[in-house]
Protein backbone atom coordinates (compact mmCIF):
# COMPACT_ATOMS: atom_id res chain seq x y z
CA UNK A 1 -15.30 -23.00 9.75
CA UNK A 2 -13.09 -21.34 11.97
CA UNK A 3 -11.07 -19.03 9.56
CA UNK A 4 -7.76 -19.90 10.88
CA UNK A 5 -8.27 -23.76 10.31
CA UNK A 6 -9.21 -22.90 7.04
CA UNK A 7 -5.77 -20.77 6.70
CA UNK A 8 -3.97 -23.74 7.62
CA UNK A 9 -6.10 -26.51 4.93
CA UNK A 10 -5.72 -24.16 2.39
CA UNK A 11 -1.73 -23.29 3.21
CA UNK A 12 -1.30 -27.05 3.54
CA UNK A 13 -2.04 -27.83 -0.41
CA UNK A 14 1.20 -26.09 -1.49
CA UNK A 15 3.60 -26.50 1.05
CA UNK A 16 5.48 -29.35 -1.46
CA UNK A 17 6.19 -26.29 -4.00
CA UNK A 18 8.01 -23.98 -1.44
CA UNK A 19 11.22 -26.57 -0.90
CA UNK A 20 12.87 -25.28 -4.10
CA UNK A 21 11.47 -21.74 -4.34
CA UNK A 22 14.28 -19.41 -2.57
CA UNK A 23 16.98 -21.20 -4.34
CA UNK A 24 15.45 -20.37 -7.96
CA UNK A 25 14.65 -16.61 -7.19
CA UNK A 26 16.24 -14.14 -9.07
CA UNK A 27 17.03 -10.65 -7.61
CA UNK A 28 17.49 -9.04 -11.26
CA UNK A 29 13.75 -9.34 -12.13
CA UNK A 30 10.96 -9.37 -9.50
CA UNK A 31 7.13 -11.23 -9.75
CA UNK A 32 4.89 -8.70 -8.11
CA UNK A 33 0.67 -9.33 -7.82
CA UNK A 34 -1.74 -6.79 -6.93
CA UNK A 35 -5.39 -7.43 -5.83
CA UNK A 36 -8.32 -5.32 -6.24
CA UNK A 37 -11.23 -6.62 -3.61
CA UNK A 38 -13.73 -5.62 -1.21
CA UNK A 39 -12.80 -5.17 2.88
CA UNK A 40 -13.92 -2.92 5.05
CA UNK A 41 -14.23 0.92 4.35
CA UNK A 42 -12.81 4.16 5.25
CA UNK A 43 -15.52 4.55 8.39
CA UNK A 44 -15.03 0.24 9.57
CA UNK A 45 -18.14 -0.89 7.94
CA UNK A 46 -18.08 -4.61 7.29
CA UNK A 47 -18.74 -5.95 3.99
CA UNK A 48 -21.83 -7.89 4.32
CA UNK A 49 -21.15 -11.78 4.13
CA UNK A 50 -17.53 -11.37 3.25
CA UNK A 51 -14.45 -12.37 6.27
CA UNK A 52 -11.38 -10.32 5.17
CA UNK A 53 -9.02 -12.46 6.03
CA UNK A 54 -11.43 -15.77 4.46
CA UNK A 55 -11.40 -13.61 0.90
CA UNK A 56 -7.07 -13.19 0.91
CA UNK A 57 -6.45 -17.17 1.25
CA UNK A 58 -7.39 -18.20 -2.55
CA UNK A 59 -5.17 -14.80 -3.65
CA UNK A 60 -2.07 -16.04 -1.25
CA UNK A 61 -2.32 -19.76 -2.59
CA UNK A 62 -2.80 -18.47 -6.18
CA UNK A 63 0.62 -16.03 -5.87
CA UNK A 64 2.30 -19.38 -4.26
CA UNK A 65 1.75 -21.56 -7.08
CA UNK A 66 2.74 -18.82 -9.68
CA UNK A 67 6.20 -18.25 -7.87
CA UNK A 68 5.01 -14.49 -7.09
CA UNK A 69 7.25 -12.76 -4.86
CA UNK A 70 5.51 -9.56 -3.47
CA UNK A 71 1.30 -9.27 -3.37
CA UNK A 72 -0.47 -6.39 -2.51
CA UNK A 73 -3.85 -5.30 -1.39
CA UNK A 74 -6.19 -2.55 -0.60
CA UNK A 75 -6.11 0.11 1.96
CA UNK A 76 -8.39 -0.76 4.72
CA UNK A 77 -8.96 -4.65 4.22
CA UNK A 78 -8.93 -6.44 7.21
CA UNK A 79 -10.51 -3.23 9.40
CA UNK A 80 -10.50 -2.04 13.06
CA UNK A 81 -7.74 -4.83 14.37
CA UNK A 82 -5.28 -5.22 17.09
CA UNK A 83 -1.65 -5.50 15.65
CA UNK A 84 -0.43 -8.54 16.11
CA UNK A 85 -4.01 -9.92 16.95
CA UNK A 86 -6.04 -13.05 15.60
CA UNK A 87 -5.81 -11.74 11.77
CA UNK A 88 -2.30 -11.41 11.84
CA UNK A 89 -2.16 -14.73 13.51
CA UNK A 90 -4.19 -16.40 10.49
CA UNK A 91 -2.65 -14.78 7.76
CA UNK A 92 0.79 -16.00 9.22
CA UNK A 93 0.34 -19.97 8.31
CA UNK A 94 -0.91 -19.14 4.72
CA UNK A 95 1.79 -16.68 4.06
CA UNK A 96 4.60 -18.49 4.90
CA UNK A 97 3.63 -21.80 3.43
CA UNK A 98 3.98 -19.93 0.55
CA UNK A 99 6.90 -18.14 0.99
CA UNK A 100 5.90 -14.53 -0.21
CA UNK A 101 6.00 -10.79 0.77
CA UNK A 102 2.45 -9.81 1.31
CA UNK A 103 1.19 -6.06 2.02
CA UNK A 104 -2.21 -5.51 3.44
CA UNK A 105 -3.82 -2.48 4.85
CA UNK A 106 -5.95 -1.90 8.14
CA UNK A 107 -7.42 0.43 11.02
CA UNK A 108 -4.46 -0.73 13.60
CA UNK A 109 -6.22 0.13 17.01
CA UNK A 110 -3.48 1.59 19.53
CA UNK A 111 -5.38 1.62 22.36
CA UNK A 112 -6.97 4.55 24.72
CA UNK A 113 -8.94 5.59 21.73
CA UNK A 114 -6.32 5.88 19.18
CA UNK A 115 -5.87 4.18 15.75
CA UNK A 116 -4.18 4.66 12.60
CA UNK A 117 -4.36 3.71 9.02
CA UNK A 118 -1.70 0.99 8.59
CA UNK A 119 -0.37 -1.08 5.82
CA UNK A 120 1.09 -4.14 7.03
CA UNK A 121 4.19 -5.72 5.75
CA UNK A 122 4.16 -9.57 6.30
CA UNK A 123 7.82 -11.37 5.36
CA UNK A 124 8.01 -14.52 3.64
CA UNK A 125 8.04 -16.63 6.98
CA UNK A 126 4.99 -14.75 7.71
CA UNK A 127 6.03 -12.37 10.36
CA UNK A 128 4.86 -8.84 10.05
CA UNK A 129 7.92 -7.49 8.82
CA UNK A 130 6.95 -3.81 8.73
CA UNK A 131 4.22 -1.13 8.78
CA UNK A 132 3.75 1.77 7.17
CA UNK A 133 1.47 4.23 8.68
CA UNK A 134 -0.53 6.89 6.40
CA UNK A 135 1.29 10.29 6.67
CA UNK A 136 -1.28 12.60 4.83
CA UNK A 137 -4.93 12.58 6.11
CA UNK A 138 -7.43 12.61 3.76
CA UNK A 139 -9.66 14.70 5.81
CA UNK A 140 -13.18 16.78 4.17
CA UNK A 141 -12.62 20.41 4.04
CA UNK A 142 -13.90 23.53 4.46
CA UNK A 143 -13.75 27.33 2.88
CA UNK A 144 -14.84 29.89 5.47
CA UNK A 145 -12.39 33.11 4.70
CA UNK A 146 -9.61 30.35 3.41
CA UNK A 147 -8.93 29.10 6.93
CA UNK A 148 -6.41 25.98 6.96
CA UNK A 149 -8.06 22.70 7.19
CA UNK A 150 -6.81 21.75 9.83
CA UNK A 151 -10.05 20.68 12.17
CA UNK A 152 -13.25 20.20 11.54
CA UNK A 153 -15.55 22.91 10.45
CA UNK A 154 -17.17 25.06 13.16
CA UNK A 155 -21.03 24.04 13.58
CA UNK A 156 -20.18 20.43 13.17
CA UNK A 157 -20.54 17.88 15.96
CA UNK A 158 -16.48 16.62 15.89
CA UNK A 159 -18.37 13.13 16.89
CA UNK A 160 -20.47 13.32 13.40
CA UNK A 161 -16.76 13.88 11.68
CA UNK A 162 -15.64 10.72 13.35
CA UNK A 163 -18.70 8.48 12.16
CA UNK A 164 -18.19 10.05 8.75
CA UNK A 165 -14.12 10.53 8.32
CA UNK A 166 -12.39 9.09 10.85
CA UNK A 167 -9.00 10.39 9.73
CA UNK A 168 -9.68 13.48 11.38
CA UNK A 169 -8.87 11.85 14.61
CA UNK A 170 -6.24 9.01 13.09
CA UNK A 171 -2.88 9.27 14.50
CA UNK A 172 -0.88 10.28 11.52
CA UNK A 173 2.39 8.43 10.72
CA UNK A 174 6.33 10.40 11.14
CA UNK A 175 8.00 8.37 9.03
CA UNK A 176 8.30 7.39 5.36
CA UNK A 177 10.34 4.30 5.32
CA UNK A 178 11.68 1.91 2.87
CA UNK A 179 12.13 -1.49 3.56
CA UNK A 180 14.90 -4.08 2.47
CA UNK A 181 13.11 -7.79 1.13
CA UNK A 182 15.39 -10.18 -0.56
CA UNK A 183 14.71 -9.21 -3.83
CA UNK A 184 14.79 -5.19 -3.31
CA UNK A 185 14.26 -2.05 -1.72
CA UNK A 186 10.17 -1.16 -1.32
CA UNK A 187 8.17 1.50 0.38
CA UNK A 188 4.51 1.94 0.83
CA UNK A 189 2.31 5.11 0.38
CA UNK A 190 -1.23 5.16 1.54
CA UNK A 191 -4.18 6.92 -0.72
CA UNK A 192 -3.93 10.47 -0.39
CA UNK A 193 -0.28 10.41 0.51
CA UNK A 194 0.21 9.41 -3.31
CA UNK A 195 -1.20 13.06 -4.23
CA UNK A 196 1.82 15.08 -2.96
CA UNK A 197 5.19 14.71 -4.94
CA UNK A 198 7.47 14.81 -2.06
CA UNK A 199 6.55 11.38 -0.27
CA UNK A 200 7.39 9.66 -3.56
CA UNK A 201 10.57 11.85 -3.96
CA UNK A 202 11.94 11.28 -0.82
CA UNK A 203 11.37 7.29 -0.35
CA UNK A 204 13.47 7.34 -3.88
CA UNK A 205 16.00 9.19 -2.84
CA UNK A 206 16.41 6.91 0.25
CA UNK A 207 16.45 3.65 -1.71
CA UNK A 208 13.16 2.54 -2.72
CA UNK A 209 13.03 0.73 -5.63
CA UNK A 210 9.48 -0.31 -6.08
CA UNK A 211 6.70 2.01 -4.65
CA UNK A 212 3.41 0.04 -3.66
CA UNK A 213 0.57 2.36 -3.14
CA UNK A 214 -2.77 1.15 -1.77
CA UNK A 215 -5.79 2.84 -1.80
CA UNK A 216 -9.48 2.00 -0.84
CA UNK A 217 -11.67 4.73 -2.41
CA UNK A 218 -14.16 5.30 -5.29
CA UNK A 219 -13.24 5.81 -8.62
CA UNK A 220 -10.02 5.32 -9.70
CA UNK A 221 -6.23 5.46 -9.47
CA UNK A 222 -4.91 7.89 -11.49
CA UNK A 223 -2.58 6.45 -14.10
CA UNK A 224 -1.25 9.71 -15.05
CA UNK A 225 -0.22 10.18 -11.31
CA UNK A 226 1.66 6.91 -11.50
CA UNK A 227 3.45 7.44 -14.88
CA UNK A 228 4.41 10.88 -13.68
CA UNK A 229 5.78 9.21 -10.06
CA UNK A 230 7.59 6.90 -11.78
CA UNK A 231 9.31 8.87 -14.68
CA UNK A 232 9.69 11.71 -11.66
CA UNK A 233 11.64 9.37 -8.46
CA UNK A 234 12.75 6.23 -11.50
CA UNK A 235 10.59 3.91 -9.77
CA UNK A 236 8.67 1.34 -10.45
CA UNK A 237 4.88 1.33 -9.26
CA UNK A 238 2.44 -1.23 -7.82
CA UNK A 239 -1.26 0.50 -6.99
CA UNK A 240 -4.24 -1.30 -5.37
CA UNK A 241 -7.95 -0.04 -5.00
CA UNK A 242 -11.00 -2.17 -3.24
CA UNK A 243 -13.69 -3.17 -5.71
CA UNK A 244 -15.64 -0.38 -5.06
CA UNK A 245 -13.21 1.87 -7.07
CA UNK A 246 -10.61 0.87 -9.90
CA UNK A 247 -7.30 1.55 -11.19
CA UNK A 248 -5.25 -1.49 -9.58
CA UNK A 249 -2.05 -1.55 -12.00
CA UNK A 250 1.33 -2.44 -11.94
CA UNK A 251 4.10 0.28 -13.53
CA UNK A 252 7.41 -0.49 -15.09
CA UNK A 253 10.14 2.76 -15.06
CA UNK A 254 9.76 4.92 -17.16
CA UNK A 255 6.37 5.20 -18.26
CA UNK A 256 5.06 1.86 -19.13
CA UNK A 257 1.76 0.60 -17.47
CA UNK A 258 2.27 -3.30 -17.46
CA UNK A 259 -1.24 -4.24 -16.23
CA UNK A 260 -4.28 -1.98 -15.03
CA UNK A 261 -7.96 -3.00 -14.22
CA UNK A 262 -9.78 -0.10 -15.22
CA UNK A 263 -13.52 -1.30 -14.02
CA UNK A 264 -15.00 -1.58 -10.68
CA UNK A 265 -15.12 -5.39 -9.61
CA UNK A 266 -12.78 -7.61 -7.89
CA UNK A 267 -9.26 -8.61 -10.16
CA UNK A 268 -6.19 -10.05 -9.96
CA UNK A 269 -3.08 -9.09 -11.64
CA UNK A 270 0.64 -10.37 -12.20
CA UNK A 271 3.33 -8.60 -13.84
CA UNK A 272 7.34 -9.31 -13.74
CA UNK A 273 9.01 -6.10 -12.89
CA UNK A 274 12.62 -5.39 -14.27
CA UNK A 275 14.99 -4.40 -11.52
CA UNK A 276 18.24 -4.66 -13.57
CA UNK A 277 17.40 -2.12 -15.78
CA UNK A 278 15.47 -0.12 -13.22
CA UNK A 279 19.22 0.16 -11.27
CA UNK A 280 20.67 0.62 -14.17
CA UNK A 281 18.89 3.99 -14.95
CA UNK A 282 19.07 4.83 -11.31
CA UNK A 283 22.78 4.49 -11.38
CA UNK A 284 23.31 6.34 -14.40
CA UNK A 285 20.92 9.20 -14.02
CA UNK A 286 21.49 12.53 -15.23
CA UNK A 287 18.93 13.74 -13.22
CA UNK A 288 19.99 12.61 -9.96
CA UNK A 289 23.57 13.82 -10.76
CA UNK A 290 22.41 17.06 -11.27
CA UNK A 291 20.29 17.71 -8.50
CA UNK A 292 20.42 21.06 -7.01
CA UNK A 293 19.17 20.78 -3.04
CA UNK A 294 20.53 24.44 -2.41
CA UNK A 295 17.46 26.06 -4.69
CA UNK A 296 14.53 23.35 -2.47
CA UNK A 297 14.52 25.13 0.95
CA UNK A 298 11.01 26.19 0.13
CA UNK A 299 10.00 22.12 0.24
CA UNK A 300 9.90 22.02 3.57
CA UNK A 301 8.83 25.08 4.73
CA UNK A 302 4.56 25.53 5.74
CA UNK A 303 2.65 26.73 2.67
CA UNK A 304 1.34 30.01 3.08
CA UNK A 305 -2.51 29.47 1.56
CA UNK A 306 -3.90 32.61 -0.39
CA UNK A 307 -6.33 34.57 2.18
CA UNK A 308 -9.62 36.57 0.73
C-alpha cells in the first residue's frame, strides 16, 4: 500500500479525539514519549523489510490517543531524504491529525553532494517546524605523533571513509538553537554532540527547558551523562537510541530517571515531565546567580592537544 494512503487511514481513526485536545493542555506539566526503533544507519543502509516512515504511524496514533504532547525518535530514521520531500509529506497527515510535536532524525541531502545529519522538528499541524543539524562529528580517529583529527588518516582512500563514516564529509551544523512549542522551550542535540558539556550549557542558558537528545548507535546512552546534564544546565532530558543500541529514557531535573529501556529491542516510553517546578529551580538558582563568565575565556578558545 502506498505508505502515504496508509498515513492518511491510519491518521483518520483519531481525528474525533483532537477537537478538545488544545483546550485541555496544560503548560505547567508536559506528556513527552520517546521511541527506541530500527531506521536506517549511520552509513544509509536500509533496514531490510522495514519502511521508516510505515514503522512511525502506530507510535504517532498511539501518542494521539494518550494525549502526548512531544515524541521523539532516533538519529538517522527515515535516511538519505530530500527536506521537505515525500517523507515529510507523509508524516504531515498523521502528525497533525493528532495534534503533537514530533522529532525525527535523518541524512537531509542538500544537493551538489552535500548532506547533513538532521533532526527534524514537525509542529502540531504537521509542518516541519524546525531542524537541528549535528554540530560535533563523530568522526574515527587516528594517533600518528598526536596530530588533530581533523581528516582522515593518511594511507586511507577518503572514498573508503565515506562508505564507512560518512560524517567525515557531513556538513556540520553553526547553530545550537532552542525552539519555542506551546508548552515550552526545547532544543535538540545529536549523538556525539551530547559528549561535550558546553552544547548542553549553552542551549540552557538560552532558554531550553527540555533537552531531547537522539542517538542511533550501539550500546547505550549513558545515564550518568544525562543525570550529570541535567543536574549541570537544570534541565530536563529526553534520549532516544535505534534498537540496535539502548538507553532510550526520559529525565526529570535534578537527577531522577523517570523511564529508561536498558535492552536492545524496539520500546516505547511515556513519562509526564514537571515544568513548574523545573522553572521554579531555574528561577531561583543559586548557581545561575552566581555565575562567573569573567574566569570561562578558556571555553572558547581551540584546545591545545598534548604533542609526543
Amino acid at each position: 500500500m502506498n505508505r502515504c494512503l496508509l498515513a492518511l487511514i491510519l491518521s483518520l481513526g483519531v481525528a474525533s479525539a483532537e477537537d478538545g485536545k488544545a483546550d485541555a493542555r496544560m503548560t505547567d506539566k508536559v506528556s513527552v514519549a520517546a521511541v527506541q526503533l530500527t531506521g536506517y544507519d549511520k552509513v544509509g543502509n536500509a533496514p531490510k523489510g522495514i519502511d521508516p516512515v510505515a514503522v512511525l504511524l502506530p507510535y504517532i496514533e498511539r501518542a494521539g490517543r494518550e494525549d502526548v504532547d512531544l515524541l521523539v525518535f532516533p538519529e538517522y530514521h527515515l535516511g538519505r531524504i530530500q527536506v521537505p520531500g515525500p517523507e515529510t509529506e507523509c508524516l504531515a497527515a498523521p502528525i497533525g491529525r493528532q495534534s503533537i510535536y514530533v522529532i525525527v532524525g535523518a541524512w537531509e541531502v542538500l544537493g551538489d553532494d552535500q548532506y547533513a545529519n538532521t533532526a527534524l522538528l514537525f509542529g502540531r499541524d504537521g509542518r516541519i517546524q524546525g531542524k537541528y543539524r549535528k554540530t560535533h562529528a563523530a568522526v574515527d580517529h587516528y594517533d600518528e605523533s598526536r596530530t588533530p583529527w581533523t581528516c582522515p588518516p593518511p594511507g586511507r582512500d577518503h572514498e573508503w571513509f565515506l562508505r564507512h563514516d560518512p560524517e567525515w564529509k557531513m556538513e556540520r551544523g553553526q547553530e545550537l538553537p532552542v525552539f519555542t512549542l506551546d508548552f515550552g522551550k526545547v532544543a535538540i542535540l545529536t549523538c556525539y554532540d551530547g559528549w561535550f558539556p558546553e552544547p548542553w550549557r549553552v542551549v540552557s542558558l538560552q532558554g531550553a527547558e527540555i533537552v531531547v537528545w537522539i542517538n542511533g548507535r550501539g550500546g547505550a546512552v549513558q545515564d550518568y551523562l544525562v543525570r550529570g546534564a541535567m543536574f549541570w544546565n537544570e534541565v530536563a532530558v529526553v534520549a532516544t537510541n535505534q534498537a540496535y543500541g539502548a538507553g532510550t529514557m526520559i529525565g526529570q531535573y535534578p537527577q531522577a530517571i523517570l523511564k529508561h529501556v536498558d535492552q536492545p529491542g524496539e520500546a516505547y516510553i511515556q513519562a509526564e515531565l514537571d515544568l513548574k517546578a523545573l522553572r521554579h529551580a531555574r528561577a531561583h538558582s543559586r548557581n545561575r546567580a552566581q555565575r562567573r563568565p569573567d574566569l570561562y575565556g578558556a571555553l572558547v578558545e581551540e584546545a591545545q592537544l598534548p604533542r609526543k
